[in-house]
Protein backbone atom coordinates (compact mmCIF):
# COMPACT_ATOMS: atom_id res chain seq x y z
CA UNK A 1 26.90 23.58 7.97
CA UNK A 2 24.91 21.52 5.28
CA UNK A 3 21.25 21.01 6.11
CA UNK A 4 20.40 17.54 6.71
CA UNK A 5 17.26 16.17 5.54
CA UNK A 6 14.92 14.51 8.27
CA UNK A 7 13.01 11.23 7.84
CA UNK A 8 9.56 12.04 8.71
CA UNK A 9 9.46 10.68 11.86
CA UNK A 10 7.71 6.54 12.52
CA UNK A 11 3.85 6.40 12.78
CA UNK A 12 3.08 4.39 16.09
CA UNK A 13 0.46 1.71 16.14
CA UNK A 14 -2.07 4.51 18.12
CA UNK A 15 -0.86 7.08 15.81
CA UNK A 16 -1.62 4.78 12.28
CA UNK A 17 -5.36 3.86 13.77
CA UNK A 18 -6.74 7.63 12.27
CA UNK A 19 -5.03 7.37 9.62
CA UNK A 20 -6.20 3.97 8.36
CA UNK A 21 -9.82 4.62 9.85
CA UNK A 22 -9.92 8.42 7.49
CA UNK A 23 -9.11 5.96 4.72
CA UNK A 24 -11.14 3.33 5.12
CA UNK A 25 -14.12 5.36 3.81
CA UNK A 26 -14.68 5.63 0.44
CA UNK A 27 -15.53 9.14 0.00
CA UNK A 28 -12.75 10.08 1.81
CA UNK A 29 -10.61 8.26 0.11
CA UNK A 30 -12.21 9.74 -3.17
CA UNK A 31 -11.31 12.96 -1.93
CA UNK A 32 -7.75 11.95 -0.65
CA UNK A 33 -7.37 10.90 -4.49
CA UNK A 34 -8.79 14.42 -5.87
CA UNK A 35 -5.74 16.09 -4.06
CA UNK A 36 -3.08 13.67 -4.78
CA UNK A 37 -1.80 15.48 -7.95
CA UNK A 38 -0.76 18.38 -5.85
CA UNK A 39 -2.77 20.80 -6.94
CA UNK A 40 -4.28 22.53 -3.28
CA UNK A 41 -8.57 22.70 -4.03
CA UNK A 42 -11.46 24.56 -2.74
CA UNK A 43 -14.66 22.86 -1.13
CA UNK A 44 -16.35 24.03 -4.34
CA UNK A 45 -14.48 22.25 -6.24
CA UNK A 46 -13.54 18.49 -4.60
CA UNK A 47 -17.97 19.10 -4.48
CA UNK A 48 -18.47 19.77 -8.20
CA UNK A 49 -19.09 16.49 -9.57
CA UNK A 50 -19.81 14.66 -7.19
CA UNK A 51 -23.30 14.16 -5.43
CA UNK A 52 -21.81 15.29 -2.22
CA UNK A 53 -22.90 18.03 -0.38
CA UNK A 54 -20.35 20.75 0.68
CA UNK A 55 -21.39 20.52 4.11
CA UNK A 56 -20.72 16.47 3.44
CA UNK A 57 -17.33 17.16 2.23
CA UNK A 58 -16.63 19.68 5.01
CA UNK A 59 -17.23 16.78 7.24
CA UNK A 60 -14.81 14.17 5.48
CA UNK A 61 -12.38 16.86 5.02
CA UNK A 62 -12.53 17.39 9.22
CA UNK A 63 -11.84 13.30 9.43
CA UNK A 64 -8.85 13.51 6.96
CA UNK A 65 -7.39 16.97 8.52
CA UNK A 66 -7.41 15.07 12.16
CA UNK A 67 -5.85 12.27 10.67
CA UNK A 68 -3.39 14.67 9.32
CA UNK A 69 -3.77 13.57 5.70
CA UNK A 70 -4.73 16.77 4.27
CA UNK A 71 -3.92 20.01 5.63
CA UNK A 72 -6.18 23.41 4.52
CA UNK A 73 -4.92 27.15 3.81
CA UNK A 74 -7.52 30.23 4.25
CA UNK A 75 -7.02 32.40 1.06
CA UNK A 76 -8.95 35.46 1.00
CA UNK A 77 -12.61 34.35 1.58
CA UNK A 78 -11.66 30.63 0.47
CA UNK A 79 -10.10 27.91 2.26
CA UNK A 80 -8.04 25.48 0.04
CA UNK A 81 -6.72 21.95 0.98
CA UNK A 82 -3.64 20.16 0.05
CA UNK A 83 -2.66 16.66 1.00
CA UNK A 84 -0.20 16.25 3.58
CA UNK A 85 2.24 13.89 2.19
CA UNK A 86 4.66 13.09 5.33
CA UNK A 87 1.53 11.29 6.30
CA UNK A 88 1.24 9.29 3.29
CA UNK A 89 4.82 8.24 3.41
CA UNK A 90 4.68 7.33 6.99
CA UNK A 91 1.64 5.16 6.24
CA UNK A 92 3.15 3.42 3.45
CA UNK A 93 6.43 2.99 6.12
CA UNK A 94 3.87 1.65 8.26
CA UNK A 95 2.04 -0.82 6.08
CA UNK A 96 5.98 -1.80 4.79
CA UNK A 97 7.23 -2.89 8.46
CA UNK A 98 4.20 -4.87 9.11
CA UNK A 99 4.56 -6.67 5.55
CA UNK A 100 7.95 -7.70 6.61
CA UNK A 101 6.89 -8.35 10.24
CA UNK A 102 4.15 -11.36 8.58
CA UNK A 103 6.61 -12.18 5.84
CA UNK A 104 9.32 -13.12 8.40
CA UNK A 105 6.77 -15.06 11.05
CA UNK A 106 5.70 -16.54 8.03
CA UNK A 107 8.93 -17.50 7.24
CA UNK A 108 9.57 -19.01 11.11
CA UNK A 109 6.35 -21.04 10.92
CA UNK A 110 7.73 -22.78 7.51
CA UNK A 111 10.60 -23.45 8.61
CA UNK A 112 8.98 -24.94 11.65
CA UNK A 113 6.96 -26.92 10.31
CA UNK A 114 9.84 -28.14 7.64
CA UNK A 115 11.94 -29.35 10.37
């Protein structure tokens, strides 16, 4: 029996609120973008360069791993993270149904208003 691929399943209105709040801040966004080529990073590293504190990026790493954005693995005495990107794609699902939700009231309003 072939294996079918699954859709990550819809993000909810209640469910998208974390998500969009984790990314609404700027450092964790920053970090969000550190992990986006893939590559799964220590503490010690999404800290070097910046003028975070690890304990700061501990934090903003807790927001994004409760929003499910990033996930972590413990390796050895390290803990790396990764970004979870089923998350991103629902987002971006998310952000694409409202679009066309606006674009077709926006739609009935001109056509309204052109009658």
């Amino acid at each position: 029996m072939p294996i079918m691929s699954r859709r990550p399943r819809e993000l909810t209105a209640s469910a998208a609120a974390p998500v969009f709040a984790a990314l609404g801040d700027a450092t964790r966004l920053s970090l969000l973008n550190r992990l986006c080529d893939g590559q799964p990073r220590s503490i010690s590293e999404l800290t070097a360069g910046t003028k975070l504190t690890r304990q700061g990026v501990t934090k903003h790493l807790g927001v994004l791993e409760r929003a499910k954005l990033v996930k972590h693995e413990r390796i050895g005495r390290e803990t790396r993270y990764a970004v979870e990107p089923a998350t991103l794609t629902r987002a971006r699902d998310y952000l694409d149904r409202a679009s066309r939700q606006w674009d077709e009231a926006i739609a009935r309003l001109r056509r309204f208003v052109e009658e």
